[in-house]
Protein backbone atom coordinates (compact mmCIF):
# COMPACT_ATOMS: atom_id res chain seq x y z
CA UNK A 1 -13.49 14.15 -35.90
CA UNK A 2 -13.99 11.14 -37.95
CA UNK A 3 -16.41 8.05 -36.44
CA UNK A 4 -13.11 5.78 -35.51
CA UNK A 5 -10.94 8.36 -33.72
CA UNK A 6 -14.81 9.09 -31.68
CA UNK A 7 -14.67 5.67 -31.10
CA UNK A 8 -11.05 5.55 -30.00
CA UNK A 9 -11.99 9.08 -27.51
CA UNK A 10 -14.91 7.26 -25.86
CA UNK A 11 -12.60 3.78 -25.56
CA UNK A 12 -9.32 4.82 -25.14
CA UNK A 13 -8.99 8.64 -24.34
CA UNK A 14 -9.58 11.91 -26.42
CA UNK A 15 -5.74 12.34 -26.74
CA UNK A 16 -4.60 8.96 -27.06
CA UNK A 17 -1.32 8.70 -29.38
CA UNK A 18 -1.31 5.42 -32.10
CA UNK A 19 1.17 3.68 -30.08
CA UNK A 20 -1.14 3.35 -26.72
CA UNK A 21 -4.54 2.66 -28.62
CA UNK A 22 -3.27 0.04 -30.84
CA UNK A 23 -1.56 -1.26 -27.44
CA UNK A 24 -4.98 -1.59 -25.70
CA UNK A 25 -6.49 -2.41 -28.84
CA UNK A 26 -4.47 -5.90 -29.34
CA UNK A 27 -4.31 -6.37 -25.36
CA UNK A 28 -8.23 -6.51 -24.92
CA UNK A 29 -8.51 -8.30 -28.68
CA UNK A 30 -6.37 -10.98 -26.78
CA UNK A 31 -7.93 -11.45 -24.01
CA UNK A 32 -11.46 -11.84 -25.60
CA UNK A 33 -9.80 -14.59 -27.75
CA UNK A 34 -8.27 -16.39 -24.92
CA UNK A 35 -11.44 -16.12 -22.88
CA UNK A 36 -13.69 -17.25 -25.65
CA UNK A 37 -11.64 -20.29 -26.52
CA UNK A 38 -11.74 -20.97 -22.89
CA UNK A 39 -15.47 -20.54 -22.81
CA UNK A 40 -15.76 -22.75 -26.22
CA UNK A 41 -13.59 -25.65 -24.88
CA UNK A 42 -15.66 -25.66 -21.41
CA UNK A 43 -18.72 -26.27 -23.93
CA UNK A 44 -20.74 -23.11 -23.02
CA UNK A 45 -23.32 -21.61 -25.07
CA UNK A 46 -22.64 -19.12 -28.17
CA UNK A 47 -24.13 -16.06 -26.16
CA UNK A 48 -22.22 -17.16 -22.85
CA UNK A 49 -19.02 -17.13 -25.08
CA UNK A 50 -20.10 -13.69 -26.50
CA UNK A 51 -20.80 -12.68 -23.07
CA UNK A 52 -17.51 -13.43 -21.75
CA UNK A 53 -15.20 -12.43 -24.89
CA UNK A 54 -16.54 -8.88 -24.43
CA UNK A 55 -16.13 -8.96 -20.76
CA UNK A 56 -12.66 -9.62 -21.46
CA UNK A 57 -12.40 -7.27 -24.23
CA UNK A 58 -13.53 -4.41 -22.10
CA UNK A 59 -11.44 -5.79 -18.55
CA UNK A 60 -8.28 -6.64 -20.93
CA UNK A 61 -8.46 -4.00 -22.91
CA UNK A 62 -9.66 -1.65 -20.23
CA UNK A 63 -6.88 -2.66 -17.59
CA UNK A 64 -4.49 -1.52 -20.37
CA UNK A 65 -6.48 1.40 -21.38
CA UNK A 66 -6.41 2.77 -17.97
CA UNK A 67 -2.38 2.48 -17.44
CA UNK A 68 -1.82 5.12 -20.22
CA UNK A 69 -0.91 8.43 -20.17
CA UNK A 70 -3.92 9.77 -21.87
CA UNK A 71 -6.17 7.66 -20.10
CA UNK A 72 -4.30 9.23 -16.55
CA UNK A 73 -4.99 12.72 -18.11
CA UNK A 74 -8.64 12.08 -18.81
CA UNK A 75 -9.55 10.14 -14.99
CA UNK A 76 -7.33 12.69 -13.04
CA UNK A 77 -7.01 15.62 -14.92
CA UNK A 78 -8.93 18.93 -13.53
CA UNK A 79 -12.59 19.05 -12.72
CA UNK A 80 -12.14 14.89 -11.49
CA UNK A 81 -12.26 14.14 -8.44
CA UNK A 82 -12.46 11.32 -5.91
CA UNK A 83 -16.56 10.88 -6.10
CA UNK A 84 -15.84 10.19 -10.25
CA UNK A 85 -13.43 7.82 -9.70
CA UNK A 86 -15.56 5.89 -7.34
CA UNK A 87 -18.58 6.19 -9.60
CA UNK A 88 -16.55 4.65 -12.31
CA UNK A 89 -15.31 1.77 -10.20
CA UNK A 90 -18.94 1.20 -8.95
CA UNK A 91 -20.34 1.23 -12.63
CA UNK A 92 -18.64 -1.70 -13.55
CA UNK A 93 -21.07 -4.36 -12.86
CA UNK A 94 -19.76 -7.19 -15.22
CA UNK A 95 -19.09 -9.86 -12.35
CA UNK A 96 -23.37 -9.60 -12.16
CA UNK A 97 -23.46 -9.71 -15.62
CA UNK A 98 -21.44 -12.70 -15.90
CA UNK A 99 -23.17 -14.44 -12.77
CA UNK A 100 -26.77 -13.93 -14.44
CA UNK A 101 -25.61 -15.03 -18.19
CA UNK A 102 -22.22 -17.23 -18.12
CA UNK A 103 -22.75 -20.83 -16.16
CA UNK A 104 -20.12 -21.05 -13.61
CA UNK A 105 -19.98 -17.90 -12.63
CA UNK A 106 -22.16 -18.00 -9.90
CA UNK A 107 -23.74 -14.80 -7.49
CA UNK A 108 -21.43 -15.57 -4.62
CA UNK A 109 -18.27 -15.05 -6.70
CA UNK A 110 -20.06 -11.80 -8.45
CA UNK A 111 -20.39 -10.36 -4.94
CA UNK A 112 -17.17 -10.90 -3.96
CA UNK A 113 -15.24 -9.21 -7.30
CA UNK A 114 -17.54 -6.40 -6.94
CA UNK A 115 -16.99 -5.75 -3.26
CA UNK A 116 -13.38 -6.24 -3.70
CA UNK A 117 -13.31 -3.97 -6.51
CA UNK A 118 -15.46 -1.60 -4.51
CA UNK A 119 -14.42 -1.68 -1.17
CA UNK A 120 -10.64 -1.39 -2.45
CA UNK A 121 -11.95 1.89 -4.38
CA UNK A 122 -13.21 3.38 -1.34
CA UNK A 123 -10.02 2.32 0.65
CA UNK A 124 -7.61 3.79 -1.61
CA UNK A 125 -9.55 6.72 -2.12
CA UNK A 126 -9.35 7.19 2.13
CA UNK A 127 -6.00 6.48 2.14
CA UNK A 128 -3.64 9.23 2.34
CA UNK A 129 -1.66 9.60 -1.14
CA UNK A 130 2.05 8.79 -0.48
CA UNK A 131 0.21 5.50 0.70
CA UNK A 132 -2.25 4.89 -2.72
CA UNK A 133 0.22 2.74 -4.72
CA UNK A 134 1.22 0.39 -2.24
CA UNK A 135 -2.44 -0.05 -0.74
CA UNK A 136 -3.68 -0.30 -4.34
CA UNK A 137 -1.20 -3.50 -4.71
CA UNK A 138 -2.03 -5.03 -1.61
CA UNK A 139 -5.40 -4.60 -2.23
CA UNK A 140 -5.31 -6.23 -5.53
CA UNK A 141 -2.41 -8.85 -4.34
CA UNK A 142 -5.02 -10.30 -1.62
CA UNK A 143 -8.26 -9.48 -3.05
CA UNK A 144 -6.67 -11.85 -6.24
CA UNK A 145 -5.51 -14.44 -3.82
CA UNK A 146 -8.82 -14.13 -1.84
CA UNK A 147 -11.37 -14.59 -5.20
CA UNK A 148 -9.01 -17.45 -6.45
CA UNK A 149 -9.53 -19.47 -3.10
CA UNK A 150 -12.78 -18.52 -1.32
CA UNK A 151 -14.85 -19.10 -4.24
CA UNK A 152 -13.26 -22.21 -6.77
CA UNK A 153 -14.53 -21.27 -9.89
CA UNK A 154 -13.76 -23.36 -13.94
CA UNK A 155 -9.99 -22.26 -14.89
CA UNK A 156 -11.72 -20.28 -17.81
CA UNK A 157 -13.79 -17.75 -14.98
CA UNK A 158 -10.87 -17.55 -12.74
CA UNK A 159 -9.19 -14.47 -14.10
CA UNK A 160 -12.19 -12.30 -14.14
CA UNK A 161 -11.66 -10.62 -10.05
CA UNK A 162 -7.98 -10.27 -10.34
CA UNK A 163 -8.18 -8.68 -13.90
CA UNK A 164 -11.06 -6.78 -12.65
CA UNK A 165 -8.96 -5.36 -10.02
CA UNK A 166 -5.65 -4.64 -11.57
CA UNK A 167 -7.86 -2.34 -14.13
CA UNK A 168 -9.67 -0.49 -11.58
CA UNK A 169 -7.65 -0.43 -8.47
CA UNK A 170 -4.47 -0.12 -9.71
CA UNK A 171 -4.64 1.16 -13.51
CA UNK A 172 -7.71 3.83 -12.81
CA UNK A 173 -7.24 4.72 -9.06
CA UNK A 174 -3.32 5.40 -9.44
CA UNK A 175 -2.41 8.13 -10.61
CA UNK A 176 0.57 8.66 -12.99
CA UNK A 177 3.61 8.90 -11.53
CA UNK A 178 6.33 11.34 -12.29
CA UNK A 179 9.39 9.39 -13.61
């Protein structure tokens, strides 16, 4: 296995066809330019723009990532259960990261797209599964609506809870339906 298609296992999934990595690929590319451009125009520092461009990279890209088929196979394939799932919602401490190196991103709206992310993890994971999809959208519906009101934040922060949530409630929680 050459060094890229590693890179592409550990990023995208072991058995990901062209089509979905170079999907993710130019999704999460996009989003760190968008969210670095926002970060430059707000006048932030070059390591707060680095910050957030791979913050978006990896919640883009990873939102993306975690709606493909290979990536399905890989979270909810045999020997995965429940207790890995949660473990890889709860390892996603970025909000923190933000708060402690990105100005305007402050503790307050950290805690609340963690606790969203992670209390909507646990709730769908409770929930019985003919009622997993829908929860996971109302979850990420009103936990979006809640982080954009409760805590105000620059225009070029604002998308970090809901994007947060859409790639781990409803792209790495869910699993793939049969069509």
């Amino acid at each position: 296995m050459t060094v890229l298609a590693r890179v592409n296992a550990v990023l995208v999934a072991p058995d990901a066809d062209t089509a979905e990595s170079a999907l993710c690929y130019v999704a999460a590319g996009a989003g760190a330019a968008i969210a670095a451009a926002g970060a430059q125009g707000a006048g932030l520092r070059w390591w707060s723009v680095v910050v957030l461009a791979a913050v978006a990279f990896d919640l883009v890209g990873g939102a993306v990532v975690n709606a493909t088929p290979a990536a399905k196979r890989r979270f909810h394939g045999p020997g995965r259960s429940g207790a890995h799932r949660l473990a890889f919602v709860a390892a996603h401490v970025q909000p923190f990261l933000l708060a402690l190196l990105v100005p305007g991103f402050g503790w307050t709206a950290a805690a609340l797209a963690y606790g969203l992310a992670v209390g909507g993890a646990v709730a769908l994971l409770l929930t019985e599964p003919r009622l997993r999809r829908p929860l996971g959208f109302a979850v990420t519906a009103v936990g979006s609506v809640a982080a954009l009101v409760a805590v105000p934040l620059p225009a070029f922060l604002a998308w970090v809870a809901p994007v947060l949530l859409v790639k781990l409630l409803l792209g790495h929680l869910l699993p793939e339906e049969a069509s």
